[in-house]
N, C-alpha and C. Protein backbone atom coordinates (compact mmCIF):
# COMPACT_ATOMS: atom_id res chain seq x y z
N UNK A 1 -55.42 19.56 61.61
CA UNK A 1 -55.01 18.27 61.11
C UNK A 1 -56.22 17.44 60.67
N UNK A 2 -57.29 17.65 61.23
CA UNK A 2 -58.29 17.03 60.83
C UNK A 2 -58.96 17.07 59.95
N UNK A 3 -58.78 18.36 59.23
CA UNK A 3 -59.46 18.41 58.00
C UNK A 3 -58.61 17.91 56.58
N UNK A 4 -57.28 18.27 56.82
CA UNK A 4 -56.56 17.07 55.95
C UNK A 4 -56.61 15.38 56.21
N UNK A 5 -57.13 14.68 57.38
CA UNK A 5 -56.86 13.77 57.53
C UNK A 5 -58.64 13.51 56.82
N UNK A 6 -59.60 14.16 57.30
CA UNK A 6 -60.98 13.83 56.54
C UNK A 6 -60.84 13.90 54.83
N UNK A 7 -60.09 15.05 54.28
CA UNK A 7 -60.16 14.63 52.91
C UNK A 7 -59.25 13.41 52.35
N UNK A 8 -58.30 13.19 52.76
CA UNK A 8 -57.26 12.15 52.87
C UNK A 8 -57.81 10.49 53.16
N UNK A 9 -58.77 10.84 54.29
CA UNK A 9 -59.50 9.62 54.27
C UNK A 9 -60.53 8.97 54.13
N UNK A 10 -61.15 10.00 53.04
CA UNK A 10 -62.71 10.16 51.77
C UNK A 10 -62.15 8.84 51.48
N UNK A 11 -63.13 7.67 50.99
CA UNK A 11 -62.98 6.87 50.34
C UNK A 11 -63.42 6.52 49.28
N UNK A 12 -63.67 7.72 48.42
CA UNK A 12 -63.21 8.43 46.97
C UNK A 12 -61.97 8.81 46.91
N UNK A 13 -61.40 9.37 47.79
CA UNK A 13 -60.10 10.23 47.83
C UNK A 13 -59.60 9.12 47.55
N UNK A 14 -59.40 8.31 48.65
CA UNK A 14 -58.18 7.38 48.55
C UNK A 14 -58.07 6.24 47.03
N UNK A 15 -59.06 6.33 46.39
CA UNK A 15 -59.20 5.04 45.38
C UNK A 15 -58.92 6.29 44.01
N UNK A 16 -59.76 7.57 44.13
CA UNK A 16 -58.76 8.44 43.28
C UNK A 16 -57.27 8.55 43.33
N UNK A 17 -56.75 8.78 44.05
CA UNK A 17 -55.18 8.75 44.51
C UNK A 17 -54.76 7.34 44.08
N UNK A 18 -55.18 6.50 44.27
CA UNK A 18 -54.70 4.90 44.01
C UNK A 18 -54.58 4.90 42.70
N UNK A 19 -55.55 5.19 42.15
CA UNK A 19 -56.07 5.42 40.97
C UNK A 19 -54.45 6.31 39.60
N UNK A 20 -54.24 7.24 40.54
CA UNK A 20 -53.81 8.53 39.51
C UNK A 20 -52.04 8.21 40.16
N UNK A 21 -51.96 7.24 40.85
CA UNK A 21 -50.68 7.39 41.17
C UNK A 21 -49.45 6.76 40.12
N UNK A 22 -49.78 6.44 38.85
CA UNK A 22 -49.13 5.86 37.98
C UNK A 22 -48.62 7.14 36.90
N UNK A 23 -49.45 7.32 36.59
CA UNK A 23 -49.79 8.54 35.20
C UNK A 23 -51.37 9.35 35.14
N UNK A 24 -50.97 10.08 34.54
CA UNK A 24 -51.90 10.83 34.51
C UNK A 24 -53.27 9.99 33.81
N UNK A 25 -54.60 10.31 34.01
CA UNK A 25 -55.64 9.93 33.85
C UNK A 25 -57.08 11.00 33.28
N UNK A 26 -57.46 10.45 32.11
CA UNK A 26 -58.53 11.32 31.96
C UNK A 26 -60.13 10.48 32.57
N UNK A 27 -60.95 11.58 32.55
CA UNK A 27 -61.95 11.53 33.59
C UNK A 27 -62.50 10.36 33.11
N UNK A 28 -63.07 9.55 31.93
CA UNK A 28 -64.21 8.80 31.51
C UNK A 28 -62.84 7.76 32.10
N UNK A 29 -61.55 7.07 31.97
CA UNK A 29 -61.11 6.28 32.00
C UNK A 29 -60.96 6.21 33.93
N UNK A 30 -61.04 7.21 34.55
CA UNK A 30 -60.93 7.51 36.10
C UNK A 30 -62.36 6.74 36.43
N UNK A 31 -63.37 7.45 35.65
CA UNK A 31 -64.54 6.59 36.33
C UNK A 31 -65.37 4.88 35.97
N UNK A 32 -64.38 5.13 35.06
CA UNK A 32 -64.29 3.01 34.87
C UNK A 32 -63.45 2.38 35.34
N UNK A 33 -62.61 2.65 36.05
CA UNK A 33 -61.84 2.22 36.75
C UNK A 33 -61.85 2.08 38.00
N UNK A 34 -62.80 3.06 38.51
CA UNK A 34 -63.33 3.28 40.08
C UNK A 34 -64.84 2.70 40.15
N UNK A 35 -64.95 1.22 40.71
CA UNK A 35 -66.27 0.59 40.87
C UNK A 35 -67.23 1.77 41.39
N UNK A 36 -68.33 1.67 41.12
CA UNK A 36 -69.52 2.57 41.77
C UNK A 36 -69.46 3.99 42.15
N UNK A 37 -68.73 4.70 41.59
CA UNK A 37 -68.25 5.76 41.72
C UNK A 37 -69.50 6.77 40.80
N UNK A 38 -70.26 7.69 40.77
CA UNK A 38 -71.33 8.39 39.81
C UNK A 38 -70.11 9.24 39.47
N UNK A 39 -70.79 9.80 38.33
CA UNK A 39 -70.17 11.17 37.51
C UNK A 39 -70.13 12.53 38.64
N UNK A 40 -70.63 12.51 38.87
CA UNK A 40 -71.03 13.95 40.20
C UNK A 40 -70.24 13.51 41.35
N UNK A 41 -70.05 12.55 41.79
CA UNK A 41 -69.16 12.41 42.76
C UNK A 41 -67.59 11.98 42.25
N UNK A 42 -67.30 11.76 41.26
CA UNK A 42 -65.94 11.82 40.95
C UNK A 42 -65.28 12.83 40.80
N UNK A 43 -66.78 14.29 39.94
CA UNK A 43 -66.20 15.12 39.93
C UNK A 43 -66.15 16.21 41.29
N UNK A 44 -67.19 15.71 42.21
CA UNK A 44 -66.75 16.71 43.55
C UNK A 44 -65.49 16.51 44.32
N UNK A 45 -65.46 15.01 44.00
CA UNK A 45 -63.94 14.56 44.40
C UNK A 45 -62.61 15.27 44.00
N UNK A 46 -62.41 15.04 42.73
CA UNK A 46 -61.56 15.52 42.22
C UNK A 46 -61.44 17.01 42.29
N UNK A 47 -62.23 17.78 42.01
CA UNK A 47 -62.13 19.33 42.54
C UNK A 47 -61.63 19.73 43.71
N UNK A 48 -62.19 19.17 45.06
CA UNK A 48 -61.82 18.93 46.10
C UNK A 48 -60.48 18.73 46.45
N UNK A 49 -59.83 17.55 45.56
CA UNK A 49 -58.20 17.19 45.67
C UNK A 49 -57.67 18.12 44.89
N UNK A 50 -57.94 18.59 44.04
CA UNK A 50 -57.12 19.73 43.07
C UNK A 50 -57.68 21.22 43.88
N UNK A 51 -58.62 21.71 44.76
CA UNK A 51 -58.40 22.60 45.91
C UNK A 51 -57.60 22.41 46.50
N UNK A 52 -57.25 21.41 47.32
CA UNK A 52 -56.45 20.88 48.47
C UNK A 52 -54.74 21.31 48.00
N UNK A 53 -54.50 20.85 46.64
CA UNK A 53 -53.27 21.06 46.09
C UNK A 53 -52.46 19.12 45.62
N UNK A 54 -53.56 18.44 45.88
CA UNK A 54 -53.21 17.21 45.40
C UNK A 54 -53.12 16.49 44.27
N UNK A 55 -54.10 17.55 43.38
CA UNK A 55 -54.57 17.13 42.04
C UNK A 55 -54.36 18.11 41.54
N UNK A 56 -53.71 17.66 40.15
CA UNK A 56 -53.45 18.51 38.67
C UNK A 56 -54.68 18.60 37.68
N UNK A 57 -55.50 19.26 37.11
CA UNK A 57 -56.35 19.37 36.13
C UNK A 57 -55.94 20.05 35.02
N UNK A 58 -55.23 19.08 34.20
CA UNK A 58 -54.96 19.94 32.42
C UNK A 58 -55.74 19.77 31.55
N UNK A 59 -55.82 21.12 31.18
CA UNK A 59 -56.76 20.68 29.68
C UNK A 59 -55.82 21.05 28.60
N UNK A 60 -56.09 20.07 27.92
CA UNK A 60 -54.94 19.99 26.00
C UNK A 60 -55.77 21.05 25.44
N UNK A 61 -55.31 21.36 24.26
CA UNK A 61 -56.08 22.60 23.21
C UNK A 61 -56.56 21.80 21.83
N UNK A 62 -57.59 20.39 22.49
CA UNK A 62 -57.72 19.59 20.86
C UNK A 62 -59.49 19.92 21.26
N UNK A 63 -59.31 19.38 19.82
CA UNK A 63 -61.05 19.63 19.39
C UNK A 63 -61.66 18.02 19.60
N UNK A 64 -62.56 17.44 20.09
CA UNK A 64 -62.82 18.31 22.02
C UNK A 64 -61.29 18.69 22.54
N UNK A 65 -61.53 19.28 23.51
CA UNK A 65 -60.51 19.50 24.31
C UNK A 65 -60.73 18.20 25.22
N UNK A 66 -59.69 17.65 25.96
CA UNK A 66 -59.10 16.80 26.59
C UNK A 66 -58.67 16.81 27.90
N UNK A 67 -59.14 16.36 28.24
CA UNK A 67 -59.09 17.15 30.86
C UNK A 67 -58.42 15.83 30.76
N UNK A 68 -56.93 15.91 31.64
CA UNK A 68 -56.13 14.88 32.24
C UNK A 68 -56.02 15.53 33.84
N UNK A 69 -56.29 14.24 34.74
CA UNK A 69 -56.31 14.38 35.69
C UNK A 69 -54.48 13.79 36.69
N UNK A 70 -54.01 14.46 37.14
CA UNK A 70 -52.45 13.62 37.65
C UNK A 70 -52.09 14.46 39.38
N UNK A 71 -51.38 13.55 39.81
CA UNK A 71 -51.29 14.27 41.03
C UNK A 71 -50.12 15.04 40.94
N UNK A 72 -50.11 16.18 41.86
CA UNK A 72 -49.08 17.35 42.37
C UNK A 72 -47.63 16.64 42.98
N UNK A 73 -46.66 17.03 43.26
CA UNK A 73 -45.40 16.56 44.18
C UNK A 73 -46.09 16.34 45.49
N UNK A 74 -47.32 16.87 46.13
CA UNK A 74 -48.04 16.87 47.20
C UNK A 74 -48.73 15.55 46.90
N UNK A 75 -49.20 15.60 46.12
CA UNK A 75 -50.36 14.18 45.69
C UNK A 75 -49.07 12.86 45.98
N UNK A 76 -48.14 13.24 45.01
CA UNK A 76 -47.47 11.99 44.98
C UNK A 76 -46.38 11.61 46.69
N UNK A 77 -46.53 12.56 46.92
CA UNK A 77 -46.18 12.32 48.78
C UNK A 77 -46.97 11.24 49.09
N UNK A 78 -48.20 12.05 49.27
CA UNK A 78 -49.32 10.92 50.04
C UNK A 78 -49.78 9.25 49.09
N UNK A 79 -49.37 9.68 48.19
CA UNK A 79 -49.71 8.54 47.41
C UNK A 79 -48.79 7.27 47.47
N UNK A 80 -47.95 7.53 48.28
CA UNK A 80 -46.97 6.49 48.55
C UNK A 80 -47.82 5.42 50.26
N UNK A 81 -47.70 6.17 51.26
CA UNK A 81 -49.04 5.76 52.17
C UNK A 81 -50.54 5.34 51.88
N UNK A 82 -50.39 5.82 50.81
CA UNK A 82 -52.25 5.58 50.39
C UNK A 82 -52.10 3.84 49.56
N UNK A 83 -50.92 3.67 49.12
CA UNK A 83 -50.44 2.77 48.09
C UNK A 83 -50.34 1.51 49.33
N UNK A 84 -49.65 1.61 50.13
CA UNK A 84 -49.46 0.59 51.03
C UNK A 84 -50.82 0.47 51.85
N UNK A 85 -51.46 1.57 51.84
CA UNK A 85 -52.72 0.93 52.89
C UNK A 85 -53.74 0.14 51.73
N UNK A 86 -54.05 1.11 50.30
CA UNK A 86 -54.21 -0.20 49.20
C UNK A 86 -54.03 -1.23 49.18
N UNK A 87 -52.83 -1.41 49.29
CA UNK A 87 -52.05 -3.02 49.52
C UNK A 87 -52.35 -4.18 50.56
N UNK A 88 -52.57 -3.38 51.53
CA UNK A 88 -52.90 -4.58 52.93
C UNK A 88 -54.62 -4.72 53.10
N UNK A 89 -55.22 -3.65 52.10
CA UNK A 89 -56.73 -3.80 51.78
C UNK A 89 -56.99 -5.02 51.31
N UNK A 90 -56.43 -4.86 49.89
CA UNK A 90 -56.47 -6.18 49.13
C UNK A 90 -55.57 -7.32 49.63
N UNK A 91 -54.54 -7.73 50.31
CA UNK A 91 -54.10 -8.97 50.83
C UNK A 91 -54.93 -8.97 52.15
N UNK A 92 -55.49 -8.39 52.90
CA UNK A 92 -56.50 -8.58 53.80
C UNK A 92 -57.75 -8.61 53.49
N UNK A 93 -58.32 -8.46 52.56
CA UNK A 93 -59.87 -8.02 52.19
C UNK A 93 -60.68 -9.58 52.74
N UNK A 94 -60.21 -10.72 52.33
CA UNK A 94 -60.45 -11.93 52.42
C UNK A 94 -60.95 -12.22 54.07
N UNK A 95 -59.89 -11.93 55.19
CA UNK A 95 -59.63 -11.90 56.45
C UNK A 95 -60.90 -11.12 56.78
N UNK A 96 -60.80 -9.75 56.27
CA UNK A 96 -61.93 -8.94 56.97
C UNK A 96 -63.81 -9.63 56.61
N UNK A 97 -63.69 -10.10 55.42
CA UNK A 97 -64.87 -10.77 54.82
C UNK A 97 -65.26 -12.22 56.02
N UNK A 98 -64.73 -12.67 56.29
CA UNK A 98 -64.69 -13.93 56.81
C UNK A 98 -65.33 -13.59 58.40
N UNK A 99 -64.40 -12.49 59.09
CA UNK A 99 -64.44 -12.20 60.24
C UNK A 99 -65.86 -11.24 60.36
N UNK A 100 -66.35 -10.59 59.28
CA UNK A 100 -67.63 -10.54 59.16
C UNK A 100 -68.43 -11.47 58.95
N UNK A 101 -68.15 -12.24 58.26
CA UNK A 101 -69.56 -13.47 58.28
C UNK A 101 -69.86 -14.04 59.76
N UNK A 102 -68.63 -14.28 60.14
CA UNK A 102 -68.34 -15.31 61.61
C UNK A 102 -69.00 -14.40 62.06
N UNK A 103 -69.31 -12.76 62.67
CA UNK A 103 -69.61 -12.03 63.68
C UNK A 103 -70.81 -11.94 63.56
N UNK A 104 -71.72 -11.75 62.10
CA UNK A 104 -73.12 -12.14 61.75
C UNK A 104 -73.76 -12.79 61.81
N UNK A 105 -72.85 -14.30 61.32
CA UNK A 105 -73.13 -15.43 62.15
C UNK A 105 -73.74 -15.88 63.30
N UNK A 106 -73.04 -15.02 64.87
CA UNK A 106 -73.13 -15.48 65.85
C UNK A 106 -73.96 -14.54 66.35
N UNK A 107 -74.32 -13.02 65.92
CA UNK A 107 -74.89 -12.52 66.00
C UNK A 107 -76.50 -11.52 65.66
N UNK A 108 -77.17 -12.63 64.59
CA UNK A 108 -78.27 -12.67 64.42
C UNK A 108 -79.45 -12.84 65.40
């Protein structure tokens, strides 16, 4: 269980998954969309989730050819949990910021 719960709770993983849970996504638009993310680590990421069985990698037959990235019936399982912990990230992010200053604060 632990080794699904470590790739599951990469925090690449999870902002990829956040990311791809709408429609499918190609790579240059995946990594502008994901703050601070390098080219080399989006793509170890993504390989990684498309090992696992979470991620789809198609390539079209155009000149360039065209890599769309989308999740599996597996991807889109987890992407429903990954979506709600998204969610209480950002309506909490504020809370957690604060409760760090206060703790730095008192603890310098």
């Amino acid at each position: 269980m632990r080794d699904v719960l470590d790739r599951i709770g990469d925090s690449w993983s999870l902002l990829v998954i956040i990311n791809l849970q709408e429609r499918p996504v190609r790579f240059n638009a995946l990594k502008r969309s994901i703050e601070g993310i390098s080219q080399r680590m989006l793509t170890v990421t993504l390989r990684s989730l498309e090992r696992d069985g979470l991620v789809r990698r198609t390539v079209k037959p155009t000149t360039p050819p065209e890599v769309e990235y989308a999740l599996t019936e597996v991807g889109q399982s987890i992407a429903v949990p990954i979506g709600a912990l998204g969610l209480w990230a950002a309506q909490n992010r504020h809370l957690l910021v604060q409760a760090r200053a206060r703790f730095d604060a008192e603890n310098v």
